[in-house]
PDB file of N, CA and C in Angstrom:
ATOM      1  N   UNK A   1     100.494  18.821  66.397  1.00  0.00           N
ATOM      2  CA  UNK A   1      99.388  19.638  65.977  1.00  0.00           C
ATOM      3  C   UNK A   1      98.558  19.969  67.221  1.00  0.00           C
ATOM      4  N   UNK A   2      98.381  21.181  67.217  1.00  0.00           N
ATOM      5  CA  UNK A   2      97.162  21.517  68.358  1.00  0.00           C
ATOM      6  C   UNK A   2      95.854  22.122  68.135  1.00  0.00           C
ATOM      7  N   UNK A   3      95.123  21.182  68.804  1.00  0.00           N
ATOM      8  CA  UNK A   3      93.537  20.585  68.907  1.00  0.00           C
ATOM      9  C   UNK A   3      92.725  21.187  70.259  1.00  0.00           C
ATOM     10  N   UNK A   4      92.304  21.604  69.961  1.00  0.00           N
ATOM     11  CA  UNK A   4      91.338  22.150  70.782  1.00  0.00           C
ATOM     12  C   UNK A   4      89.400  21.676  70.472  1.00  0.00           C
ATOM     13  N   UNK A   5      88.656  21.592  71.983  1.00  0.00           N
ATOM     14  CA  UNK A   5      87.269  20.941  71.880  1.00  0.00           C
ATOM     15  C   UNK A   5      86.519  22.341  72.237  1.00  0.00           C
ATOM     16  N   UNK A   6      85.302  22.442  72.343  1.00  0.00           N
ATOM     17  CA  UNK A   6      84.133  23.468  72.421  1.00  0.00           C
ATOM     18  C   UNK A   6      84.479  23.960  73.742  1.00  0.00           C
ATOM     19  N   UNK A   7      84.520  23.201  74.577  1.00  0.00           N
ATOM     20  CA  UNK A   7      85.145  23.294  76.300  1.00  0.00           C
ATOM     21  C   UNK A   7      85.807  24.363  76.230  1.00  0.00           C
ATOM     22  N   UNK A   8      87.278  24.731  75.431  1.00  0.00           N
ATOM     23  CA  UNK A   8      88.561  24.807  75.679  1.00  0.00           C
ATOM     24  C   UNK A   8      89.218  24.445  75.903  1.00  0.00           C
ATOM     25  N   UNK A   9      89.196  23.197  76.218  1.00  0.00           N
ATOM     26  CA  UNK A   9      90.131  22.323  76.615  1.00  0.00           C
ATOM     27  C   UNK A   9      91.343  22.113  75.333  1.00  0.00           C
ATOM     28  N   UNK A  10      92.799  21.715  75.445  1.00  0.00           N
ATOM     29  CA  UNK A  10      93.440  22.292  74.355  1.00  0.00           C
ATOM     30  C   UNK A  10      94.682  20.723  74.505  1.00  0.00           C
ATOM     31  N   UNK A  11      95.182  19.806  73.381  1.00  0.00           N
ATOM     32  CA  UNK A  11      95.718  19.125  73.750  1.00  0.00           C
ATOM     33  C   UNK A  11      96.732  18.937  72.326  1.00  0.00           C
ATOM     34  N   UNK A  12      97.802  18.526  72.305  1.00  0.00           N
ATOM     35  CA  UNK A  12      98.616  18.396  71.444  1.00  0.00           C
ATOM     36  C   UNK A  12      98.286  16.460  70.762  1.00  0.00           C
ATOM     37  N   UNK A  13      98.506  17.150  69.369  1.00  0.00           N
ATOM     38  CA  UNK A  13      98.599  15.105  68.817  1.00  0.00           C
ATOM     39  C   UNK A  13      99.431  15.295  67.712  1.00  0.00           C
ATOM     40  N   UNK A  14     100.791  14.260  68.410  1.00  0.00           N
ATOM     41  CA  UNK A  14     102.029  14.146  67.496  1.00  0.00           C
ATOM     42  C   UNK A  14     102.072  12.637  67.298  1.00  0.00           C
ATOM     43  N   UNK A  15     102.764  12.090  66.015  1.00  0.00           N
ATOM     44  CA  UNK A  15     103.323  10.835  66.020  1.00  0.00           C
ATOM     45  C   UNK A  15     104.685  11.004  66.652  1.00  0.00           C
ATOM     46  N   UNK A  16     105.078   9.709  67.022  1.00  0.00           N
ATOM     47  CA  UNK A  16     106.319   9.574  67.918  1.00  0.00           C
ATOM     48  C   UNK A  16     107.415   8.454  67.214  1.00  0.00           C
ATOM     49  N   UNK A  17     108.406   7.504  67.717  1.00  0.00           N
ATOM     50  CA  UNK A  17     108.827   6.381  66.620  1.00  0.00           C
ATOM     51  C   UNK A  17     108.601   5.852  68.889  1.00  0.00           C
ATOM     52  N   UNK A  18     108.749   5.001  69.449  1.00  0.00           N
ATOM     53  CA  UNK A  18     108.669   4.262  70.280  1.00  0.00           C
ATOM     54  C   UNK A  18     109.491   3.158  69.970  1.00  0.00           C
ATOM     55  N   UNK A  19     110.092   2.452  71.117  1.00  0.00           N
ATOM     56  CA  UNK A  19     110.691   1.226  70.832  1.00  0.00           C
ATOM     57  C   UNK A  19     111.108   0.870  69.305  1.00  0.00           C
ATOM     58  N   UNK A  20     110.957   1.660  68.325  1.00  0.00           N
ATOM     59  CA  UNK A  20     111.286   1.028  67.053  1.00  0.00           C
ATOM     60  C   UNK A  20     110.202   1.103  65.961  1.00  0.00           C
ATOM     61  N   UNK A  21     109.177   1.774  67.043  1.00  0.00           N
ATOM     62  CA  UNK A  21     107.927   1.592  65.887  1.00  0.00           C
ATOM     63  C   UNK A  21     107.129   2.895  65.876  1.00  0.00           C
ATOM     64  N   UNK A  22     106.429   3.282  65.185  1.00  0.00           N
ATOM     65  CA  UNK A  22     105.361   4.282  64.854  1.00  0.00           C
ATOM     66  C   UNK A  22     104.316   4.202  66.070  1.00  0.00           C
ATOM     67  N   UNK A  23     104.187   5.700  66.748  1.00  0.00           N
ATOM     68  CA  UNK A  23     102.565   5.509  67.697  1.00  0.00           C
ATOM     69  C   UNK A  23     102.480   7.237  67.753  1.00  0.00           C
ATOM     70  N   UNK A  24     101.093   7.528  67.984  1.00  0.00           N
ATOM     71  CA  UNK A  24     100.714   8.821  68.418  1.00  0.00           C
ATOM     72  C   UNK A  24     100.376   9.069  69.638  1.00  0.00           C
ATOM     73  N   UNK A  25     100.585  10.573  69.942  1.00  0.00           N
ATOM     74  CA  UNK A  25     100.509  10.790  71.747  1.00  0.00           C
ATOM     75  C   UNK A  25      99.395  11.875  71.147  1.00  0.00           C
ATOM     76  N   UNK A  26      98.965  11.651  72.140  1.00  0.00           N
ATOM     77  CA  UNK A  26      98.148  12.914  72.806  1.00  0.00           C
ATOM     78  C   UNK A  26      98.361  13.100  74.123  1.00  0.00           C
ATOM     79  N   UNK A  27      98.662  14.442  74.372  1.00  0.00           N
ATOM     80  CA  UNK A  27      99.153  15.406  75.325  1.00  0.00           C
ATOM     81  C   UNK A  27      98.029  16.519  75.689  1.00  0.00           C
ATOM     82  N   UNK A  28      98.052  16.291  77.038  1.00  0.00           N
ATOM     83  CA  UNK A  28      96.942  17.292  77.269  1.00  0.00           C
ATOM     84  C   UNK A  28      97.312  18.859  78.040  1.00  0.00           C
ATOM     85  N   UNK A  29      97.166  19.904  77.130  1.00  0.00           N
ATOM     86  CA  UNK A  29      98.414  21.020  77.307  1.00  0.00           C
ATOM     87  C   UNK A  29      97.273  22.142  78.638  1.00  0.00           C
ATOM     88  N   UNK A  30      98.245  22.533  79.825  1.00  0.00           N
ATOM     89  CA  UNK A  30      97.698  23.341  80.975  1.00  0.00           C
ATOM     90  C   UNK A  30      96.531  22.169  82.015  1.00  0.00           C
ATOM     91  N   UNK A  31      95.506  22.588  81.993  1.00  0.00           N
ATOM     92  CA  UNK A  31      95.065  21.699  83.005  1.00  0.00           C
ATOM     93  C   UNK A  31      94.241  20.494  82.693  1.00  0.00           C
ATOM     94  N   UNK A  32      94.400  20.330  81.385  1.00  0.00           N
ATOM     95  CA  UNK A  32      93.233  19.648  80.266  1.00  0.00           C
ATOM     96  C   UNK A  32      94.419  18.615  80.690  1.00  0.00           C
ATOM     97  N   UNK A  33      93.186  17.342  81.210  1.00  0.00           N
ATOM     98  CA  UNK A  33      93.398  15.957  81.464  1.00  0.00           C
ATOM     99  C   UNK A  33      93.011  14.759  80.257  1.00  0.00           C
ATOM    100  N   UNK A  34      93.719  13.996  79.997  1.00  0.00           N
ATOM    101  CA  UNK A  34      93.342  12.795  78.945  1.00  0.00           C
ATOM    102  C   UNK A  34      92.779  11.970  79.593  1.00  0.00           C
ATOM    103  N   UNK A  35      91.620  10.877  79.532  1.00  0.00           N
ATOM    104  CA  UNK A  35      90.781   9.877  79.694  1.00  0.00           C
ATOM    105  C   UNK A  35      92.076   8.892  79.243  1.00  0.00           C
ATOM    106  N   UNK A  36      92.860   8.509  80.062  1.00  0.00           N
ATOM    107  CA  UNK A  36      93.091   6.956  79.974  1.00  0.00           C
ATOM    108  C   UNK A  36      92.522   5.836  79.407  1.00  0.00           C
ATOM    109  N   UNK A  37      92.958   4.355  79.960  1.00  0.00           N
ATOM    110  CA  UNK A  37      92.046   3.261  79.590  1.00  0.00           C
ATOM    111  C   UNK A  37      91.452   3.513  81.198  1.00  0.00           C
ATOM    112  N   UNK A  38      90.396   2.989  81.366  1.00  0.00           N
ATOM    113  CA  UNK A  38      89.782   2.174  82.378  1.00  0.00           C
ATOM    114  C   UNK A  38      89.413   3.317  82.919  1.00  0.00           C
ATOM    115  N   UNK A  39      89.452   4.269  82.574  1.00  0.00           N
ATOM    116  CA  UNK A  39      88.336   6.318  83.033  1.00  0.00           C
ATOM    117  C   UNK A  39      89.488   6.922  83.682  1.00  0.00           C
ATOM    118  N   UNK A  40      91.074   6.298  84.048  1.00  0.00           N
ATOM    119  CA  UNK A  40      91.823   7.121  84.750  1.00  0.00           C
ATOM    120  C   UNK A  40      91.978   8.842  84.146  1.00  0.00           C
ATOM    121  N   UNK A  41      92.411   9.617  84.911  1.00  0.00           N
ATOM    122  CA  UNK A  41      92.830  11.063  84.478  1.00  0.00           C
ATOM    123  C   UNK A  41      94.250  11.042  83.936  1.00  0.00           C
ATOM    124  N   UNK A  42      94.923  11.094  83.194  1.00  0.00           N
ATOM    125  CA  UNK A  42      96.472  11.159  83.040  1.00  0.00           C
ATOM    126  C   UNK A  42      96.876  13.039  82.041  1.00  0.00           C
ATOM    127  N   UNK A  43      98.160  12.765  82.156  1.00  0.00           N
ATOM    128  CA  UNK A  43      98.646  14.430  81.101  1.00  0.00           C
ATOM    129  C   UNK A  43      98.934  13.644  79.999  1.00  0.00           C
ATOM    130  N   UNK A  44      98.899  12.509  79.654  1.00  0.00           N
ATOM    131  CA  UNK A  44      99.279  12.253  78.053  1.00  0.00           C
ATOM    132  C   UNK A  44      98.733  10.367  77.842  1.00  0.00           C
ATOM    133  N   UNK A  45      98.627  10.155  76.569  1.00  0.00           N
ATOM    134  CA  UNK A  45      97.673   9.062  76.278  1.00  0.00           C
ATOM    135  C   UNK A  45      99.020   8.346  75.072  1.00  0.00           C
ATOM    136  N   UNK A  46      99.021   7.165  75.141  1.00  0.00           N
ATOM    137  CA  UNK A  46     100.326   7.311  73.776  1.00  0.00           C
ATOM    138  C   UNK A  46      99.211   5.391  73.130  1.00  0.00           C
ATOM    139  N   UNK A  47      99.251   6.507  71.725  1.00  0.00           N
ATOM    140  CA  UNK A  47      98.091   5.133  70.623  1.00  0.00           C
ATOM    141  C   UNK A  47      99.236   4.597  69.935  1.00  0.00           C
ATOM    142  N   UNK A  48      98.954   3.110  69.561  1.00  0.00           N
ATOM    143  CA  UNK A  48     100.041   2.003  68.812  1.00  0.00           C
ATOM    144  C   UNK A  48      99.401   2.495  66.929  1.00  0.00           C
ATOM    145  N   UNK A  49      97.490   2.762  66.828  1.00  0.00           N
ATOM    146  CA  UNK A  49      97.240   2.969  66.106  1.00  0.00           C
ATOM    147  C   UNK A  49      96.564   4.656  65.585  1.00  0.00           C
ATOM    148  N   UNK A  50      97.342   5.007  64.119  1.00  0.00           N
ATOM    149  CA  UNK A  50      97.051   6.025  63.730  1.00  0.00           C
ATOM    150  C   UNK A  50      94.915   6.531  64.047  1.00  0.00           C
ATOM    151  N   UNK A  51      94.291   5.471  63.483  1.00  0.00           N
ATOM    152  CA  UNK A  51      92.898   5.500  63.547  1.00  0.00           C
ATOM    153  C   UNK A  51      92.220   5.692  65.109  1.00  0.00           C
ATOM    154  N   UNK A  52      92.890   4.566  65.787  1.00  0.00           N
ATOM    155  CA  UNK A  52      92.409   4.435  67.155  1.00  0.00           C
ATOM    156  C   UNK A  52      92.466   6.078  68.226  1.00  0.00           C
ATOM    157  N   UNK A  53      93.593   7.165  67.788  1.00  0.00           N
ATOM    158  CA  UNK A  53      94.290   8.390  68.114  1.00  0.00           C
ATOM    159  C   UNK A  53      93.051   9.445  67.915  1.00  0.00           C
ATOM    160  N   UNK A  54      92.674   9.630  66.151  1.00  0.00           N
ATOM    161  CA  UNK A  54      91.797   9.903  65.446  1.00  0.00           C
ATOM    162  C   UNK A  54      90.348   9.567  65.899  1.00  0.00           C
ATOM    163  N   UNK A  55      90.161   8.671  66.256  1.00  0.00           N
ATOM    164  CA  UNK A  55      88.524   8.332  66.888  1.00  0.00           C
ATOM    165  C   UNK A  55      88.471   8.759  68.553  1.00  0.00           C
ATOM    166  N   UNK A  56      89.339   8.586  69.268  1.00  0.00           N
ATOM    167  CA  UNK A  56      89.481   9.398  70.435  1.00  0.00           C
ATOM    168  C   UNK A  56      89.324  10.963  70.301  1.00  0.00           C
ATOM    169  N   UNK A  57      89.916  11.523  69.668  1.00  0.00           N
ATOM    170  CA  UNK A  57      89.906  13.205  69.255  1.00  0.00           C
ATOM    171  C   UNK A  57      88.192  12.969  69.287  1.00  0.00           C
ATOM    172  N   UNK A  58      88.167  12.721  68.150  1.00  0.00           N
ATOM    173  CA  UNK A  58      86.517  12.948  67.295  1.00  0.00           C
ATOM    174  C   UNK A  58      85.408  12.570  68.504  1.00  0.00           C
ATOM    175  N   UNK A  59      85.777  11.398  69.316  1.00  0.00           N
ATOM    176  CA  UNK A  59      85.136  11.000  70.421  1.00  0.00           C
ATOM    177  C   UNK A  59      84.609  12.361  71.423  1.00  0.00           C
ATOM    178  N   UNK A  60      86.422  12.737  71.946  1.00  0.00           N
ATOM    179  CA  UNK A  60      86.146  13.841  72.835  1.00  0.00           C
ATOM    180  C   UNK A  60      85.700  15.551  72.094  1.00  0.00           C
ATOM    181  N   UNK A  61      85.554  15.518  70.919  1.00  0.00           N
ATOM    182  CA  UNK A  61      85.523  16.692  70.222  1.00  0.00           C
ATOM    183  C   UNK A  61      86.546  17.457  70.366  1.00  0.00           C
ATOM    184  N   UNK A  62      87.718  17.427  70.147  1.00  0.00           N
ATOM    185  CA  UNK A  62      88.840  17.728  69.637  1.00  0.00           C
ATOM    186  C   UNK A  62      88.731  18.201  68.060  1.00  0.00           C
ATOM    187  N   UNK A  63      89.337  19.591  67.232  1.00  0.00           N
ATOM    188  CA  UNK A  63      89.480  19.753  66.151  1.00  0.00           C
ATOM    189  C   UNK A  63      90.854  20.119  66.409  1.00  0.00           C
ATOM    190  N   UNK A  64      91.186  20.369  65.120  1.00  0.00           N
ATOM    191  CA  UNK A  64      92.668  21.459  64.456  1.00  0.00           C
ATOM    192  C   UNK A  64      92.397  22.804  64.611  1.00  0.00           C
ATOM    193  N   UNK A  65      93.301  23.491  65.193  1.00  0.00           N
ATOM    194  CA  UNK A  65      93.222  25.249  65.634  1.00  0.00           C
ATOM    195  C   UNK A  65      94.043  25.458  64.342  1.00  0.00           C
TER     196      UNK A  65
END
């Protein structure tokens, strides 16, 4: 699904299966950077939990386009 914030900034959030199990990525699409743990800059963020994914969006103001 792609999410976009007030910025423009524009980032993709899919579930994935990983090692065997359920997690969501967020992908940050063109020059839009993801906040890591610990303030790093990275192109993609990958959550173990559905909620934890969801409160990051809402955090950075991320909606559904």
């Amino acid at each position: 699904m792609k999410m976009m914030n007030e910025k423009g900034e524009a980032v993709y959030f899919n579930p994935i299966v990983k090692h065997g199990k359920d997690c969501w990525v967020i992908q940050g699409i063109g020059s839009t950077m993801v906040i890591g743990r610990d303030r790093q800059k990275r192109k993609s963020r990958v959550f173990t939990k559905e909620n934890q994914a969801a409160a990051y969006l809402e955090r950075h103001g991320f909606k559904s386009v």
